[in-house]
C-alpha atoms as a PDB file:
ATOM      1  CA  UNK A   1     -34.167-100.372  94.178  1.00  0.00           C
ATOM      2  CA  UNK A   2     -36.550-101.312  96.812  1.00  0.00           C
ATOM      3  CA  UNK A   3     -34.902-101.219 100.164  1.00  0.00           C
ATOM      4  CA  UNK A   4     -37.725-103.263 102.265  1.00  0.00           C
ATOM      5  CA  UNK A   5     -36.123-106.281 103.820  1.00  0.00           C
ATOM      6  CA  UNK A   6     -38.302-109.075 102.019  1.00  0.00           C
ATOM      7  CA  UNK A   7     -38.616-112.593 103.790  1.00  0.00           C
ATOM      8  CA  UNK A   8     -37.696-113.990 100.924  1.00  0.00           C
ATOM      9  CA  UNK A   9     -34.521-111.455 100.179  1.00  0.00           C
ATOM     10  CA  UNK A  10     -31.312-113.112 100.008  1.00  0.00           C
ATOM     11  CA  UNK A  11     -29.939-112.065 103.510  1.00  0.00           C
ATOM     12  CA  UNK A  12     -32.692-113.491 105.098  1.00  0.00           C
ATOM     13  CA  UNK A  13     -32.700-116.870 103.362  1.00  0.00           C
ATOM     14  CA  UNK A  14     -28.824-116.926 104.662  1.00  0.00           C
ATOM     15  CA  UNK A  15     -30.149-116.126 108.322  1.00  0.00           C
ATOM     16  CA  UNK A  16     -33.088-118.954 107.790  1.00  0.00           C
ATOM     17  CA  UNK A  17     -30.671-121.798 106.658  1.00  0.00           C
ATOM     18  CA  UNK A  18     -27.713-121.086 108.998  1.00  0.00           C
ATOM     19  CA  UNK A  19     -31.265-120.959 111.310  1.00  0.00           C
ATOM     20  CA  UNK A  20     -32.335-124.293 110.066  1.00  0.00           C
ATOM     21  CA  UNK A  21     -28.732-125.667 110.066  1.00  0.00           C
ATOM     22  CA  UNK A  22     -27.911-124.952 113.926  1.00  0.00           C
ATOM     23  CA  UNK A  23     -31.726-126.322 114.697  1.00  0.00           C
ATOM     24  CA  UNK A  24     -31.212-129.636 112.524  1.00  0.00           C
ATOM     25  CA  UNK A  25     -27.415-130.252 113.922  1.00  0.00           C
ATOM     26  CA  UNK A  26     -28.589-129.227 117.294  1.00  0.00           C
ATOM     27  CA  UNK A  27     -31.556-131.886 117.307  1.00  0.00           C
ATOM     28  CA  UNK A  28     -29.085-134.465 115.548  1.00  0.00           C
ATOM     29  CA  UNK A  29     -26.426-134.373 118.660  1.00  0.00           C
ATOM     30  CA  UNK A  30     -29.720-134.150 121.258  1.00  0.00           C
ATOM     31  CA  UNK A  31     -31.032-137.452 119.487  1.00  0.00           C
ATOM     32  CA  UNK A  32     -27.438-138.983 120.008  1.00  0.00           C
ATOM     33  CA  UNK A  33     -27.258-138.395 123.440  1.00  0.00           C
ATOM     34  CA  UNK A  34     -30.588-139.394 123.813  1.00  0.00           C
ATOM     35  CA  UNK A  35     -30.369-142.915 122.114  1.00  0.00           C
ATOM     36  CA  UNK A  36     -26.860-143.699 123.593  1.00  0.00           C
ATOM     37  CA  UNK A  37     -27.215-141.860 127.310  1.00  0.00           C
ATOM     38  CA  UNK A  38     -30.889-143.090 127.584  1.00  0.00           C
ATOM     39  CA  UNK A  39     -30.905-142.793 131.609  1.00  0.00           C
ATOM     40  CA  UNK A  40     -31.194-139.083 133.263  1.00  0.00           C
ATOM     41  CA  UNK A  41     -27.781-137.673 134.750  1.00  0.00           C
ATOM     42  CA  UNK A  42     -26.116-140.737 132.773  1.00  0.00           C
ATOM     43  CA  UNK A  43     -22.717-139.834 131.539  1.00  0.00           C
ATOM     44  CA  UNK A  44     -19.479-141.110 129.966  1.00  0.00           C
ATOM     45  CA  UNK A  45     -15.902-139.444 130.516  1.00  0.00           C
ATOM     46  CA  UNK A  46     -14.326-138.664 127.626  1.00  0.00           C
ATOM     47  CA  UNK A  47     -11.283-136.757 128.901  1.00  0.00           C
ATOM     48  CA  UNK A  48     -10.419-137.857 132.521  1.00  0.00           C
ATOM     49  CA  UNK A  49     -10.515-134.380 134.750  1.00  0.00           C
ATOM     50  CA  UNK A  50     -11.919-132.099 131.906  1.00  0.00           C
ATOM     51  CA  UNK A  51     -15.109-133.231 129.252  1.00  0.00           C
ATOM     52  CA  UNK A  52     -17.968-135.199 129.306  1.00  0.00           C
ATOM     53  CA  UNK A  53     -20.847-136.310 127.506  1.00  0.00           C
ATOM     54  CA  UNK A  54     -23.737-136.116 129.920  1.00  0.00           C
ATOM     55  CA  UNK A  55     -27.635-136.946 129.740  1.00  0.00           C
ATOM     56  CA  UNK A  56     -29.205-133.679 132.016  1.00  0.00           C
ATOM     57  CA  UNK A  57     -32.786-132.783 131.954  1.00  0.00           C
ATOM     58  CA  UNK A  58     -32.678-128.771 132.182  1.00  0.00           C
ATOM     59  CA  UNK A  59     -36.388-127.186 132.954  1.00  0.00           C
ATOM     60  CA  UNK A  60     -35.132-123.809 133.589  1.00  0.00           C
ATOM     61  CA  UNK A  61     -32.557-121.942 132.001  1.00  0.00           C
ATOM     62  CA  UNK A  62     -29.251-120.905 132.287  1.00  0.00           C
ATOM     63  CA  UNK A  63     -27.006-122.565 134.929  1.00  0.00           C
ATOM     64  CA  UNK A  64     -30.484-123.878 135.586  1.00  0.00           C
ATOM     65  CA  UNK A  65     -31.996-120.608 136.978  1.00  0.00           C
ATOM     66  CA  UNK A  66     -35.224-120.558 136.823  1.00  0.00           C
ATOM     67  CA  UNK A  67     -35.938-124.639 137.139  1.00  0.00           C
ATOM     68  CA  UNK A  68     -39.435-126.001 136.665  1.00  0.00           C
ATOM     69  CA  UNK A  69     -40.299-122.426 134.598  1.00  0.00           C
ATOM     70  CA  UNK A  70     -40.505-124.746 131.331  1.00  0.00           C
ATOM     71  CA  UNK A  71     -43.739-123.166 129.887  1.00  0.00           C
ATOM     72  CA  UNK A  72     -42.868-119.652 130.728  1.00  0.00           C
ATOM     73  CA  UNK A  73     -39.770-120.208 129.252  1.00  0.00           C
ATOM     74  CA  UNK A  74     -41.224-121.415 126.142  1.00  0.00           C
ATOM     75  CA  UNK A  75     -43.420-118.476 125.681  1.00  0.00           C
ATOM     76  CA  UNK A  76     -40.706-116.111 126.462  1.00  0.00           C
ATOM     77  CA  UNK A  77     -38.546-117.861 123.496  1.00  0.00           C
ATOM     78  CA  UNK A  78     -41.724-117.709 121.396  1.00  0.00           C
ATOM     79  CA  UNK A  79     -41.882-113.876 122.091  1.00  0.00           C
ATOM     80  CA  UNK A  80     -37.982-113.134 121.780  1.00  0.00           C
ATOM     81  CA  UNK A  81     -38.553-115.129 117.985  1.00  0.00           C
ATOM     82  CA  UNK A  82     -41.193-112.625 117.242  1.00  0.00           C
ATOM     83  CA  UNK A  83     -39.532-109.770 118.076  1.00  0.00           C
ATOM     84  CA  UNK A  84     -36.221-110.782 116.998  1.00  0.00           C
ATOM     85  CA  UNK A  85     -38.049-111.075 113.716  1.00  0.00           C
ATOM     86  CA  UNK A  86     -39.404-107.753 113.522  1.00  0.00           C
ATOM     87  CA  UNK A  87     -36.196-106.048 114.655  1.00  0.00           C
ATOM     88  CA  UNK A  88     -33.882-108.377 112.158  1.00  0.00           C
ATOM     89  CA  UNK A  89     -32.896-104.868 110.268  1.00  0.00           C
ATOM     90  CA  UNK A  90     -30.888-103.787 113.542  1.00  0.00           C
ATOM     91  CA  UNK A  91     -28.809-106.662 113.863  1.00  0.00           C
ATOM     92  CA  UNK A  92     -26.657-105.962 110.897  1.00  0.00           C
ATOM     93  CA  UNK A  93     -28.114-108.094 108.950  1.00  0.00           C
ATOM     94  CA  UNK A  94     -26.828-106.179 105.722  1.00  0.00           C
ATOM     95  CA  UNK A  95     -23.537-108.010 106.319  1.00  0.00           C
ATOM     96  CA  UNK A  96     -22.664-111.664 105.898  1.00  0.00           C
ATOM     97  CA  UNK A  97     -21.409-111.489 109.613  1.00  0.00           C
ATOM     98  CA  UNK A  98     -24.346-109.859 110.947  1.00  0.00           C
ATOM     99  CA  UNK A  99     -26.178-112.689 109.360  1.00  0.00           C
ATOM    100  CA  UNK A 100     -24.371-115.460 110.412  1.00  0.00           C
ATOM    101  CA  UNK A 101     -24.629-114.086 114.054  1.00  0.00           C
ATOM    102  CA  UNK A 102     -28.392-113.750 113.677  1.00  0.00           C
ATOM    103  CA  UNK A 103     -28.489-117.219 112.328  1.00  0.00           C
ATOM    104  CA  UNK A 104     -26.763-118.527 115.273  1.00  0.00           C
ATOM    105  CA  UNK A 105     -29.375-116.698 117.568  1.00  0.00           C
ATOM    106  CA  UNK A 106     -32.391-117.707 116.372  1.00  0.00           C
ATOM    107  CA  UNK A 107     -31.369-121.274 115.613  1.00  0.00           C
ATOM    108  CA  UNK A 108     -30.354-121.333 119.002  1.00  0.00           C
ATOM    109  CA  UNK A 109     -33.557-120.726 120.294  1.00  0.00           C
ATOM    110  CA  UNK A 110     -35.126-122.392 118.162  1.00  0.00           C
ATOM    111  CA  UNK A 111     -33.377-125.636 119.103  1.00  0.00           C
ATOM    112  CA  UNK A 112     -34.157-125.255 122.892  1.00  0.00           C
ATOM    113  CA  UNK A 113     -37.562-124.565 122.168  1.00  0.00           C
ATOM    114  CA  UNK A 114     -38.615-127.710 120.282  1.00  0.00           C
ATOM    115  CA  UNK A 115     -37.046-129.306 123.308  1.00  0.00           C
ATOM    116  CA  UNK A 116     -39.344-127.262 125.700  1.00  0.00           C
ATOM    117  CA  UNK A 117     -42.359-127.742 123.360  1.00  0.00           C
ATOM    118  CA  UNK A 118     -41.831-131.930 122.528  1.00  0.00           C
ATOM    119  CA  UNK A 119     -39.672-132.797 125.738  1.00  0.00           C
ATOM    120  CA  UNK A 120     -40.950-130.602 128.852  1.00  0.00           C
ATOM    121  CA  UNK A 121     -36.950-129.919 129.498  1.00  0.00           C
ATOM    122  CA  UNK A 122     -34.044-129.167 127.195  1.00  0.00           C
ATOM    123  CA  UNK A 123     -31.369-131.800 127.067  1.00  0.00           C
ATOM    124  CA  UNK A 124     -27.735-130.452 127.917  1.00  0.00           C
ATOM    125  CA  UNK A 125     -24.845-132.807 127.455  1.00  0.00           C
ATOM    126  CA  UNK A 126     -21.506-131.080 126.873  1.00  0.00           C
ATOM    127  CA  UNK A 127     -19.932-130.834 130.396  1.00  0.00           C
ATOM    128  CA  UNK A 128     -16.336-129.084 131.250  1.00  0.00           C
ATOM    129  CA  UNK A 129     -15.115-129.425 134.423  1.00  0.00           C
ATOM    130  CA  UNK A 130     -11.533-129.967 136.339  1.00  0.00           C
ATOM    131  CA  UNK A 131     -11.144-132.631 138.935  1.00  0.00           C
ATOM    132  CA  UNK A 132     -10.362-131.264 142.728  1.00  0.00           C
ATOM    133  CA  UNK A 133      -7.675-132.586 144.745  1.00  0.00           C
ATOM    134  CA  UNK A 134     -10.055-134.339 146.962  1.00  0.00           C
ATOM    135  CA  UNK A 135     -11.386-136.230 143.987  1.00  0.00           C
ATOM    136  CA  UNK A 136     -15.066-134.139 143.631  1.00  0.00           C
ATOM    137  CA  UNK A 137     -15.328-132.145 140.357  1.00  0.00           C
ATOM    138  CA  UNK A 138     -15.414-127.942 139.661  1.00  0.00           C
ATOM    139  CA  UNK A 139     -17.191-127.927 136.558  1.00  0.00           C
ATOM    140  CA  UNK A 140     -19.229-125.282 134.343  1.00  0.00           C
ATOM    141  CA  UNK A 141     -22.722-126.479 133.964  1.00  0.00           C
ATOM    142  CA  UNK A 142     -23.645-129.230 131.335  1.00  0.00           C
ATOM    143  CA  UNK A 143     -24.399-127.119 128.100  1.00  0.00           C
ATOM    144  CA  UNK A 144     -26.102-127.894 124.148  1.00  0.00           C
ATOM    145  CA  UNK A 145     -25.621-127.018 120.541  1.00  0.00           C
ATOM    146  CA  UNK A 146     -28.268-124.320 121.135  1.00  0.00           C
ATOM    147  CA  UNK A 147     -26.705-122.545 123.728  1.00  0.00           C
ATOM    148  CA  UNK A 148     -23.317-122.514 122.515  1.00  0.00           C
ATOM    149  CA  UNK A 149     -24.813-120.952 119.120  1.00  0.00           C
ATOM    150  CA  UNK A 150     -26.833-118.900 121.226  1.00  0.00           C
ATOM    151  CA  UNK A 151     -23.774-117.253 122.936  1.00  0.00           C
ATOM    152  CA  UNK A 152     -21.523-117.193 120.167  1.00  0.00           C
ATOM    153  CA  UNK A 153     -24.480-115.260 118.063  1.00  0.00           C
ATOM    154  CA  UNK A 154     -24.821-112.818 120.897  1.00  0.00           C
ATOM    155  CA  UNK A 155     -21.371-112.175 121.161  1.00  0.00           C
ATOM    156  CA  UNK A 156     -21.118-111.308 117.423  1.00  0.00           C
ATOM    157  CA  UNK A 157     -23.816-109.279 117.716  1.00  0.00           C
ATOM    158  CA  UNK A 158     -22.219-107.171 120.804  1.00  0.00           C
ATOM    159  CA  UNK A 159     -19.353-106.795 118.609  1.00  0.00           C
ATOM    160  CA  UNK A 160     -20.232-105.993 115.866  1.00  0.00           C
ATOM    161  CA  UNK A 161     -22.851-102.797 117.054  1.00  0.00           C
ATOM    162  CA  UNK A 162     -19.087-102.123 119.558  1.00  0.00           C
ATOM    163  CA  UNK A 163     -17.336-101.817 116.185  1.00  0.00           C
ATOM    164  CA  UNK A 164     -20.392 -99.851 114.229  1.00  0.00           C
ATOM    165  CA  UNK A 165     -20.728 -97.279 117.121  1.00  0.00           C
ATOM    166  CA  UNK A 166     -17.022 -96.902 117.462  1.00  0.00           C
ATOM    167  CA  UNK A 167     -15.929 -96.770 113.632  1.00  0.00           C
ATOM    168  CA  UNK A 168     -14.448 -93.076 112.573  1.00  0.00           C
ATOM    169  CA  UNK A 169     -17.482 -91.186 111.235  1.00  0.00           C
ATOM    170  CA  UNK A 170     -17.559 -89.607 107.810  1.00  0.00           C
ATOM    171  CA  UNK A 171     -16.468 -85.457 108.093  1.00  0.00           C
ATOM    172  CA  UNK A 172     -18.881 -83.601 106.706  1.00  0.00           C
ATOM    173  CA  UNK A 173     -17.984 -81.220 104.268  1.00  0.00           C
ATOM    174  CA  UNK A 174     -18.974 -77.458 104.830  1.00  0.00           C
END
């Protein structure tokens, strides 16, 4: 049986369409926002004191870190994809989970990429947040599909290497 990972190979045709699924649904919900928030920092309250649907321009990254870094930040998603592609057979990727979570990551990326590439800024719209006492807002930074796939990929990833390196090892017989 031939043990080289093929492109084509069945695992990897689950990591390209859950790929090609988070970039497609990520894009959709972007284009949403886009045609019914058309106006920069435009936003609509959907739960008084806790969500909203927001129109924010993001050219950095995280928590906007790194704002006005668009390019760089394209190439260094661009690089991450290549390498991420070359390393796939660490991730787990012999499991459906390990798949799924690799899925997640590179569709992630993928969807804030386009964005960087065909917008100059990624578009964040989901926004958390509680309402002070004195009426101004405490809020986690407006977010995307992308980044939430992004995270939860990582996170599977994390745990399942935590569980690999920490799963009882085989004895060996003498």
């Amino acid at each position: 049986m031939n043990q080289n990972p093929s492109l084509l190979s069945t695992p990897n045709r689950r990591i390209a369409a859950i790929a090609l699924l988070i970039l497609a649904v990520d894009q959709l919900t972007k284009a949403i926002v886009l045609r019914f928030l058309p106006i920069v920092w435009e936003e609509k309250t959907v739960l008084d004191g806790f969500f909203k649907v927001v129109h924010w321009q993001n050219t950095g990254a995280a928590w906007s870190s790194f704002a006005g870094k668009n390019g760089w930040l394209a190439i260094i998603a661009i690089v991450a994809l290549v390498i991420l592609f070359f390393s796939r057979h660490h991730f787990n990727s012999h499991s459906l989970l390990g798949q799924f979570a690799f899925g997640l990551v590179i569709g992630g990326i993928l969807g804030n990429l386009v964005d960087r590439i065909f917008r100059q800024h990624v578009v964040d719209f989901l926004r958390f947040y509680l309402r002070r006492r004195g009426g101004d807002e405490l809020g986690f930074p407006a977010f995307n599909i992308a980044d939430s796939a992004i995270c939860v990929g990582v996170t599977l990833v994390f745990l399942l290497t935590w569980r690999n390196e920490h799963a009882p090892k085989p004895v060996e017989s003498p």
